[in-house]
C-alpha atoms as a PDB file:
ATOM      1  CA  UNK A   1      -7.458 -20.371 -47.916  1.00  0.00           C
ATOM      2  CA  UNK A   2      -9.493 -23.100 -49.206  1.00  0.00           C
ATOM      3  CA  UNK A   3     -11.144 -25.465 -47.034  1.00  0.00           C
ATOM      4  CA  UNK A   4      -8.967 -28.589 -48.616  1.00  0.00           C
ATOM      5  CA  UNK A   5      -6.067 -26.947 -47.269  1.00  0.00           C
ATOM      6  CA  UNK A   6      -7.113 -26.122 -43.478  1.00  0.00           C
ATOM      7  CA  UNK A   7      -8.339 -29.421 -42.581  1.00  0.00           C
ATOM      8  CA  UNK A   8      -5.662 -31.203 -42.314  1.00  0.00           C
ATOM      9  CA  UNK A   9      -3.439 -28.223 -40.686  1.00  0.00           C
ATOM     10  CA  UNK A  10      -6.380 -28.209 -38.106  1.00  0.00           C
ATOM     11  CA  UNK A  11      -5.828 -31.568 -37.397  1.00  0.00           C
ATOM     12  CA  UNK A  12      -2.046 -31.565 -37.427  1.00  0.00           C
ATOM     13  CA  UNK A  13      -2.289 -29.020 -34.752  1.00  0.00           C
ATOM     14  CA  UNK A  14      -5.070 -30.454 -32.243  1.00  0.00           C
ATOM     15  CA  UNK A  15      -3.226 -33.527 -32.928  1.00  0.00           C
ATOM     16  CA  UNK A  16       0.218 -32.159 -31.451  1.00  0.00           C
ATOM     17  CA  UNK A  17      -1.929 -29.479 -28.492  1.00  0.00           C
ATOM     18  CA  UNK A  18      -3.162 -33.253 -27.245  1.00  0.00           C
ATOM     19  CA  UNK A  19      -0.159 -35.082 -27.848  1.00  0.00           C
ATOM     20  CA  UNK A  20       1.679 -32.349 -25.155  1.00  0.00           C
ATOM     21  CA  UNK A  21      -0.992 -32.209 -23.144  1.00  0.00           C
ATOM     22  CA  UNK A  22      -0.885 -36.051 -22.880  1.00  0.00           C
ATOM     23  CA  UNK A  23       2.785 -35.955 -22.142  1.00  0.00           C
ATOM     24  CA  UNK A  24       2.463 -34.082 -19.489  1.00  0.00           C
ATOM     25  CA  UNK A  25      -0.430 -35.628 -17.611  1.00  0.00           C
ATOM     26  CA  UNK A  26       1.221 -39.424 -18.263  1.00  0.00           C
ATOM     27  CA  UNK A  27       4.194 -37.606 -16.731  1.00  0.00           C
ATOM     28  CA  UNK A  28       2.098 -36.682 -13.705  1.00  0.00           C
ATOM     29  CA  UNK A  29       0.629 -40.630 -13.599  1.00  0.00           C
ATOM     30  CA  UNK A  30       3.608 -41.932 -13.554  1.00  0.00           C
ATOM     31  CA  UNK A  31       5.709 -39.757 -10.897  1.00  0.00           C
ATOM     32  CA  UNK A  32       3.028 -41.423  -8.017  1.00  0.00           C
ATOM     33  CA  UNK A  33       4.356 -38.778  -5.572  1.00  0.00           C
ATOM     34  CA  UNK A  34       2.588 -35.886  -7.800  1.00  0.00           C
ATOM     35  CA  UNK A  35      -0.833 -35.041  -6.327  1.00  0.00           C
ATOM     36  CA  UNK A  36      -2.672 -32.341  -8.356  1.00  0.00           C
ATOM     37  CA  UNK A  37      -4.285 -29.416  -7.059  1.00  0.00           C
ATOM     38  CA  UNK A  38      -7.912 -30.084  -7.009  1.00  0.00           C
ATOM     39  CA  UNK A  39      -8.854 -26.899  -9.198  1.00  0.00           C
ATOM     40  CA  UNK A  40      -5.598 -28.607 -11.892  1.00  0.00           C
ATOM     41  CA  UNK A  41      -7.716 -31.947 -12.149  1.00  0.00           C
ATOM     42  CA  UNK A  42     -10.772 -30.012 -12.733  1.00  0.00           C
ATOM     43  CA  UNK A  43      -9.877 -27.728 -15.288  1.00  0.00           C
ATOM     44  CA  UNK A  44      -7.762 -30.354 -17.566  1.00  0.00           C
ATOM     45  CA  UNK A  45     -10.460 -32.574 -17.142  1.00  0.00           C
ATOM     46  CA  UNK A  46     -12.809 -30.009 -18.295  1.00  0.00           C
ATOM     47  CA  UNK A  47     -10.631 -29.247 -21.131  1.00  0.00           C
ATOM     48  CA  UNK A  48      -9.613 -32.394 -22.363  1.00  0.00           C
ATOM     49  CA  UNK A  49     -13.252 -33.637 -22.578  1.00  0.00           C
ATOM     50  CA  UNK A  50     -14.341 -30.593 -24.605  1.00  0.00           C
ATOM     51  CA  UNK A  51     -11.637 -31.613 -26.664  1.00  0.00           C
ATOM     52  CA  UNK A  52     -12.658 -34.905 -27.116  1.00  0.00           C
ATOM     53  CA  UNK A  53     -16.148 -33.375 -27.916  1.00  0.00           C
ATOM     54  CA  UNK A  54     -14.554 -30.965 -30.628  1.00  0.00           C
ATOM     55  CA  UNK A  55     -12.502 -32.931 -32.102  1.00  0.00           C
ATOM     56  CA  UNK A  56     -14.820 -35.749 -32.667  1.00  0.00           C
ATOM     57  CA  UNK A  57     -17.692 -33.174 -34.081  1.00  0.00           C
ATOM     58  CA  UNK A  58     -14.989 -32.107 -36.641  1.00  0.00           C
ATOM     59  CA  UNK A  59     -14.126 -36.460 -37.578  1.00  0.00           C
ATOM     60  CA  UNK A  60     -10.394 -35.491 -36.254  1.00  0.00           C
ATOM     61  CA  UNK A  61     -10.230 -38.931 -34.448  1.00  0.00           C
ATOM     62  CA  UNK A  62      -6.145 -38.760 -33.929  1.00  0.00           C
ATOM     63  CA  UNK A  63      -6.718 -35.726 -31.798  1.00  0.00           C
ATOM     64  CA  UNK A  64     -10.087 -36.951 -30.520  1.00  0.00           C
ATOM     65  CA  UNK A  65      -8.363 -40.235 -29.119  1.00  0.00           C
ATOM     66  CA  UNK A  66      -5.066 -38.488 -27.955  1.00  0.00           C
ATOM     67  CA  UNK A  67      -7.519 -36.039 -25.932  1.00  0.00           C
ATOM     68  CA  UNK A  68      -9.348 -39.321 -24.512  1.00  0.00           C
ATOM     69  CA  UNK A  69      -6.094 -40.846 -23.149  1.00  0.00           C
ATOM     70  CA  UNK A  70      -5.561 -37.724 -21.277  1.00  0.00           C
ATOM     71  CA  UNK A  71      -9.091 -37.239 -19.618  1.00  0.00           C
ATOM     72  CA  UNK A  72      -8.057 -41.461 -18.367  1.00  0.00           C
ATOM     73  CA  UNK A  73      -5.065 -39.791 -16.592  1.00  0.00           C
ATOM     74  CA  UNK A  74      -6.286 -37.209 -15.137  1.00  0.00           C
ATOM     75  CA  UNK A  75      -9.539 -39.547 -14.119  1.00  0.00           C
ATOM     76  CA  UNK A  76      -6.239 -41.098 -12.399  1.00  0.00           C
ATOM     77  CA  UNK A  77      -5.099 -38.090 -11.113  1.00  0.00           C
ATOM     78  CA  UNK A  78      -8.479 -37.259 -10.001  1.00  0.00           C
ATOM     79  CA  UNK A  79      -8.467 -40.150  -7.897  1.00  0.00           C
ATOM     80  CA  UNK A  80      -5.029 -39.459  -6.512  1.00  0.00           C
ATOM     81  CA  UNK A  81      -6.131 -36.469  -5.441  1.00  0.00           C
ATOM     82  CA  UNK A  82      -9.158 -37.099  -3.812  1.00  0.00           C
ATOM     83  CA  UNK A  83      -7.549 -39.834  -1.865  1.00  0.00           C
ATOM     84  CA  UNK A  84      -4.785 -37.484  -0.618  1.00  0.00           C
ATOM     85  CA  UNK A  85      -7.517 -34.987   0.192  1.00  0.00           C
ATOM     86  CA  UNK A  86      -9.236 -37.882   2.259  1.00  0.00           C
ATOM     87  CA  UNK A  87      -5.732 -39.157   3.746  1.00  0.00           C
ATOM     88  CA  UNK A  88      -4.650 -35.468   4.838  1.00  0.00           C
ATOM     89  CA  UNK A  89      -1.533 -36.030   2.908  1.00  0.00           C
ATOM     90  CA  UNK A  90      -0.016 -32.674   1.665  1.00  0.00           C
ATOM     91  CA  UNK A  91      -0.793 -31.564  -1.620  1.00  0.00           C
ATOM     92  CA  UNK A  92       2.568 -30.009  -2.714  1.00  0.00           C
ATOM     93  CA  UNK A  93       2.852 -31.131  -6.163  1.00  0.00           C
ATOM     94  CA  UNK A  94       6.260 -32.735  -7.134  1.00  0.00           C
ATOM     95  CA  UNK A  95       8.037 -31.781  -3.587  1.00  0.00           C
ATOM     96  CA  UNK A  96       7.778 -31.342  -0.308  1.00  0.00           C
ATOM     97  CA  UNK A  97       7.406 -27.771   1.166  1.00  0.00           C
ATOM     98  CA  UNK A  98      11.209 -27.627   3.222  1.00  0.00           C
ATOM     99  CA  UNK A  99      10.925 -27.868   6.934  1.00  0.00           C
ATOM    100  CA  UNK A 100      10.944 -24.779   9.161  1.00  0.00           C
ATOM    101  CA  UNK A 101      15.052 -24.922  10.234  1.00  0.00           C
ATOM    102  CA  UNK A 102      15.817 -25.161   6.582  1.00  0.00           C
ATOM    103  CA  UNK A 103      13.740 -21.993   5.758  1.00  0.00           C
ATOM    104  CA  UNK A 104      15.373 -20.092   8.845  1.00  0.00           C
ATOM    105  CA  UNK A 105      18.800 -21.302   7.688  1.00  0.00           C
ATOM    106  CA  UNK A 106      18.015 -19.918   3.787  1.00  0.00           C
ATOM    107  CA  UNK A 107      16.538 -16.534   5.522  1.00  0.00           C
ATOM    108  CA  UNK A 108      20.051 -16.028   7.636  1.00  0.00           C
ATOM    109  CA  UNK A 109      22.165 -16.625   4.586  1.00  0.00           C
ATOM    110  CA  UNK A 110      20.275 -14.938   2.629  1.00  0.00           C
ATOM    111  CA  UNK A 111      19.879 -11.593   4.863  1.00  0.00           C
ATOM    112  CA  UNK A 112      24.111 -12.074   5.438  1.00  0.00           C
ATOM    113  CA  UNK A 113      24.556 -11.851   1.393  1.00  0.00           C
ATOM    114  CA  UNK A 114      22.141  -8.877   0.869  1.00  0.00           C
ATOM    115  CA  UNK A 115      24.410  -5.566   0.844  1.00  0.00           C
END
């Protein structure tokens, strides 16, 4: 394939990889209950800012400033995180781990339905 031809596929797809990685960590901004796991916030922001780096050696600046927007949330995130680290808040993600009755009440039903 000629080198004409790969270019721009190259950049269509880093440009939608960052694009759905950037929905998902605005998602993750903007539900404030979310708190990332610390080793989460490390690795995206790892990963994003190689992508920056990549993208920008290749002059792909679409997926080089999609990539940047994502390292700012999960800077965000980062923060969120640390704080809840700092706070003792639990770190559950999206809910909250169910309280001890309702996990006794789930383990009776679910030991009545078992054959």
């Amino acid at each position: 394939m000629p080198t004409a031809t790969i270019v721009p596929v190259v950049g269509l797809l880093l440009s939608v990889t960052f694009a759905c990685g950037l929905v998902v960590a605005v998602a993750h901004v903007v539900n404030r209950r979310f708190v990332a796991p610390a080793y989460d916030v490390v690795a995206n922001l790892l990963a994003f800012c190689c992508a920056v780096a990549a993208s920008t050696l290749l002059h792909h600046w679409v997926p080089a400033g999609l990539a940047a927007v994502a390292v700012g949330c999960w800077v965000v995130l980062a923060v969120r995180t640390t704080g809840a680290i700092r706070s003792g808040r639990p770190r559950h993600g999206q809910t909250e781990p169910p309280a001890a009755d309702q996990m006794s009440n789930a383990a009776r039903t679910w030991s009545s339905v078992r054959p």
